[in-house]
PDB file of N, CA and C in Angstrom:
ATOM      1  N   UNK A   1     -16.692 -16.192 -17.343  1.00  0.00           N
ATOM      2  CA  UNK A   1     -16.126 -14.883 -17.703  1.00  0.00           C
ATOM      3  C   UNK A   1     -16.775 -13.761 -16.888  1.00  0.00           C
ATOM      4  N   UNK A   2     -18.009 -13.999 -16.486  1.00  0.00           N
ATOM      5  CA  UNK A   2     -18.679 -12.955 -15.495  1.00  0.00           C
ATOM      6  C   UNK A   2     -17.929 -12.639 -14.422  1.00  0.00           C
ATOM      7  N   UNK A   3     -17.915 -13.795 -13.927  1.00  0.00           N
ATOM      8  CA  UNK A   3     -16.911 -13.949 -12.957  1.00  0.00           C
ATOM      9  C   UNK A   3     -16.062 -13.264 -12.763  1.00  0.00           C
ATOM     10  N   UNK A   4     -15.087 -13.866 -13.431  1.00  0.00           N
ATOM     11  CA  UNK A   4     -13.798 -13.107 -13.526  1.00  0.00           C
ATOM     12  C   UNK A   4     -13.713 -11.672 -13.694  1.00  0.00           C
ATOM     13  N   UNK A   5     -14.655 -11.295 -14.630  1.00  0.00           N
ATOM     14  CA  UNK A   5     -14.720  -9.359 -14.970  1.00  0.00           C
ATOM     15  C   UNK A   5     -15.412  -8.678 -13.280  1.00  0.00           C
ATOM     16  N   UNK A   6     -16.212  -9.513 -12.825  1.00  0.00           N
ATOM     17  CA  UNK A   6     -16.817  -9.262 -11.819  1.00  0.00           C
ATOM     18  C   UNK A   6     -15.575  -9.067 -10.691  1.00  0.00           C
ATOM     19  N   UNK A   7     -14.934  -9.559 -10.755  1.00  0.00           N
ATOM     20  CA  UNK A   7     -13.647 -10.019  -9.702  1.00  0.00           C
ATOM     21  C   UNK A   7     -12.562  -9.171 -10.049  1.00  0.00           C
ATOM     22  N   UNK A   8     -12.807  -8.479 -11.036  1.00  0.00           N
ATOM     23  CA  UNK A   8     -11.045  -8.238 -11.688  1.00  0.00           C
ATOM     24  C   UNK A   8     -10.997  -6.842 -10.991  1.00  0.00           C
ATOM     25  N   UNK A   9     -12.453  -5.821 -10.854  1.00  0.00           N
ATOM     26  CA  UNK A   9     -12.017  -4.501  -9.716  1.00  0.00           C
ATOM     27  C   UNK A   9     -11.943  -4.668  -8.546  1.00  0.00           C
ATOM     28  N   UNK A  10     -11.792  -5.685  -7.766  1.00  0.00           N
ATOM     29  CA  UNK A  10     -11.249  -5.994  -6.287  1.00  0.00           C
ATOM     30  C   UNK A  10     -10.372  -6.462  -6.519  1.00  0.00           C
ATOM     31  N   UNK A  11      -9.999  -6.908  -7.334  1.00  0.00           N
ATOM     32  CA  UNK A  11      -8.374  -7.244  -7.082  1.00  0.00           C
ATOM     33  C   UNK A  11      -7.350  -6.061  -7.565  1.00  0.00           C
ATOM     34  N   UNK A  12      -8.223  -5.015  -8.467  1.00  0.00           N
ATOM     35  CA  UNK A  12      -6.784  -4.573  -8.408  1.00  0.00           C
ATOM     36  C   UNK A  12      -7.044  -2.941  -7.305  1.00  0.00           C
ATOM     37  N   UNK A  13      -7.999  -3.499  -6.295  1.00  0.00           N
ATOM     38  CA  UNK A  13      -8.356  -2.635  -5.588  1.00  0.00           C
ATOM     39  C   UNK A  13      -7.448  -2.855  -4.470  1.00  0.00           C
ATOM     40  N   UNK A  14      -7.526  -4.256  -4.522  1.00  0.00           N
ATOM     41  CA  UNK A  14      -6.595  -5.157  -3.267  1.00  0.00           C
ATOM     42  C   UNK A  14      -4.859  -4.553  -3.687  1.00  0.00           C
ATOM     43  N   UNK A  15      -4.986  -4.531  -4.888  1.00  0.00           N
ATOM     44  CA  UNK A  15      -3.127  -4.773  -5.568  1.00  0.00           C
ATOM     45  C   UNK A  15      -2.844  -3.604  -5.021  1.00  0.00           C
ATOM     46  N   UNK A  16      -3.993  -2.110  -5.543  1.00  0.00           N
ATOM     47  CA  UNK A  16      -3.322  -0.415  -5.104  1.00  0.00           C
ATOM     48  C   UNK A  16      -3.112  -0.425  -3.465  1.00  0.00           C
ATOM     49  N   UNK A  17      -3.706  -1.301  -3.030  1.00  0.00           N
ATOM     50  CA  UNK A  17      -3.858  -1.131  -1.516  1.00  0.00           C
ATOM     51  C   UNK A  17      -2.313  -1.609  -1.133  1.00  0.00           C
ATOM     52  N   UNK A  18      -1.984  -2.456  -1.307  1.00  0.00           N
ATOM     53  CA  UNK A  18      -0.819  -3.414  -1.299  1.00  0.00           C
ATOM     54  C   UNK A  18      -0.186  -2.714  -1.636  1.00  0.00           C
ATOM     55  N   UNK A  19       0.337  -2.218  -3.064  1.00  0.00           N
ATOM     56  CA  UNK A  19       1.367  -1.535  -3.178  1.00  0.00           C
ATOM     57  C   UNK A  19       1.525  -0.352  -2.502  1.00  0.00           C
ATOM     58  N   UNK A  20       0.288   0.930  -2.218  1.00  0.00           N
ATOM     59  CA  UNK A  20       0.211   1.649  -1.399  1.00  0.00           C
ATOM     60  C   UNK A  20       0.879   1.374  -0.066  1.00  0.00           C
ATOM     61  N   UNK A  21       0.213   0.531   0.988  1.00  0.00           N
ATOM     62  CA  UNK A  21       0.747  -0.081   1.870  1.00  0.00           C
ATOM     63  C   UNK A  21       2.402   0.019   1.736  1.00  0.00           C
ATOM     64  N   UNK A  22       3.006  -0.724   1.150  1.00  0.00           N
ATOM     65  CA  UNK A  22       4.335  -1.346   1.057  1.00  0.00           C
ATOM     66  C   UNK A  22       5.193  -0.208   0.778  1.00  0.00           C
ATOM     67  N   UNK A  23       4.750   0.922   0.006  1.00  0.00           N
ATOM     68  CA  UNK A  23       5.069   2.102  -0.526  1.00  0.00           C
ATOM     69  C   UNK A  23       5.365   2.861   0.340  1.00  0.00           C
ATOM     70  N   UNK A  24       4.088   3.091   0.642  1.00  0.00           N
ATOM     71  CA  UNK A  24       3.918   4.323   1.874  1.00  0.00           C
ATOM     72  C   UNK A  24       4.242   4.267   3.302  1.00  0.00           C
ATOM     73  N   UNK A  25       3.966   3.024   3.934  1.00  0.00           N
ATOM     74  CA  UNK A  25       3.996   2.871   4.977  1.00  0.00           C
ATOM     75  C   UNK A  25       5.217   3.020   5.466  1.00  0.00           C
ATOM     76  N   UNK A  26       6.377   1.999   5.099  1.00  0.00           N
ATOM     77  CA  UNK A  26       7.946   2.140   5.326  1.00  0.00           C
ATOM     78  C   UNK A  26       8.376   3.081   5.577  1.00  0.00           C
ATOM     79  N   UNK A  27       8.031   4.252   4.298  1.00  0.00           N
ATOM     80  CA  UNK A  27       8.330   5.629   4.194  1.00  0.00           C
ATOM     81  C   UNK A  27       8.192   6.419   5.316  1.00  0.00           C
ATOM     82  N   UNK A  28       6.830   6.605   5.456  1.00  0.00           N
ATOM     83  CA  UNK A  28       6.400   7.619   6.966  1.00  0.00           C
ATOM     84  C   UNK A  28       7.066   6.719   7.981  1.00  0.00           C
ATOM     85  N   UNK A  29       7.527   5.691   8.236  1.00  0.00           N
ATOM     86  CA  UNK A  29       7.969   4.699   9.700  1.00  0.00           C
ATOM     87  C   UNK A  29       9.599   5.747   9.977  1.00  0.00           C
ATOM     88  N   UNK A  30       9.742   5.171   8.428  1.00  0.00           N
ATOM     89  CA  UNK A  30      11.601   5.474   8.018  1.00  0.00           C
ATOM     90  C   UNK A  30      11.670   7.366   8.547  1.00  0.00           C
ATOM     91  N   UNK A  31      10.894   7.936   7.561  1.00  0.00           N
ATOM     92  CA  UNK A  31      10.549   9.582   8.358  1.00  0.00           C
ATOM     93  C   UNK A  31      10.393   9.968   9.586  1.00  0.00           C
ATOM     94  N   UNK A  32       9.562   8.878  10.634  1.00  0.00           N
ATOM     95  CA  UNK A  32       9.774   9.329  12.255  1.00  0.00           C
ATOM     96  C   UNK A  32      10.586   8.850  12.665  1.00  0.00           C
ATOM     97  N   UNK A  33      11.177   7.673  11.622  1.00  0.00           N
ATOM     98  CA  UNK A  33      12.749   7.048  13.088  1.00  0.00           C
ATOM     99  C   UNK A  33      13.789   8.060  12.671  1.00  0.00           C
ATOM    100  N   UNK A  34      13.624   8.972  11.197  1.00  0.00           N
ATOM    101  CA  UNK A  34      14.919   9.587  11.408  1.00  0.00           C
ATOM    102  C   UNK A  34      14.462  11.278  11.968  1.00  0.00           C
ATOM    103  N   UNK A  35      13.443  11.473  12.387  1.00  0.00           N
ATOM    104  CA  UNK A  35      13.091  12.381  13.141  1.00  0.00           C
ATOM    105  C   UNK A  35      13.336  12.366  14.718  1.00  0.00           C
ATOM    106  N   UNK A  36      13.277  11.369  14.938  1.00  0.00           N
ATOM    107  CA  UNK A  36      13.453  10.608  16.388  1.00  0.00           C
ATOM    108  C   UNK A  36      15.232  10.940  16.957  1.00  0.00           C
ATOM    109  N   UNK A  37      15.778  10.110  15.371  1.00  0.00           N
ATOM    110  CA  UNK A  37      16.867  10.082  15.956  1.00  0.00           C
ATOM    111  C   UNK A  37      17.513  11.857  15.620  1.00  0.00           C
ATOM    112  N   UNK A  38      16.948  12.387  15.053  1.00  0.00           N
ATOM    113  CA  UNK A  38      17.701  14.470  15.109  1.00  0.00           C
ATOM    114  C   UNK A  38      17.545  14.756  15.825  1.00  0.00           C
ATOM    115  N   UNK A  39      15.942  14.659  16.522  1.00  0.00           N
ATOM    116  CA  UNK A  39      15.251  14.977  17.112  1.00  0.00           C
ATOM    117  C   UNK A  39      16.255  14.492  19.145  1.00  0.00           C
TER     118      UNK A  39
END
């Protein structure tokens, strides 16, 4: 059980990162290709 409690704030350090990532990233990509293409 140490373990696991020991383990359980990197993972959901890993998860915000991930979802962050997946979230965010697309977004700002999707924002300069359609800047690109007004532009």
């Amino acid at each position: 059980m140490k373990r696991l409690t020991f383990l359980f704030p990197i993972w959901t350090v890993i998860f915000t990162l991930a979802v962050f990532l997946f979230g965010f990233v697309p977004a700002t990509i999707a924002q300069e290709n359609l800047e690109n293409i007004i532009l």
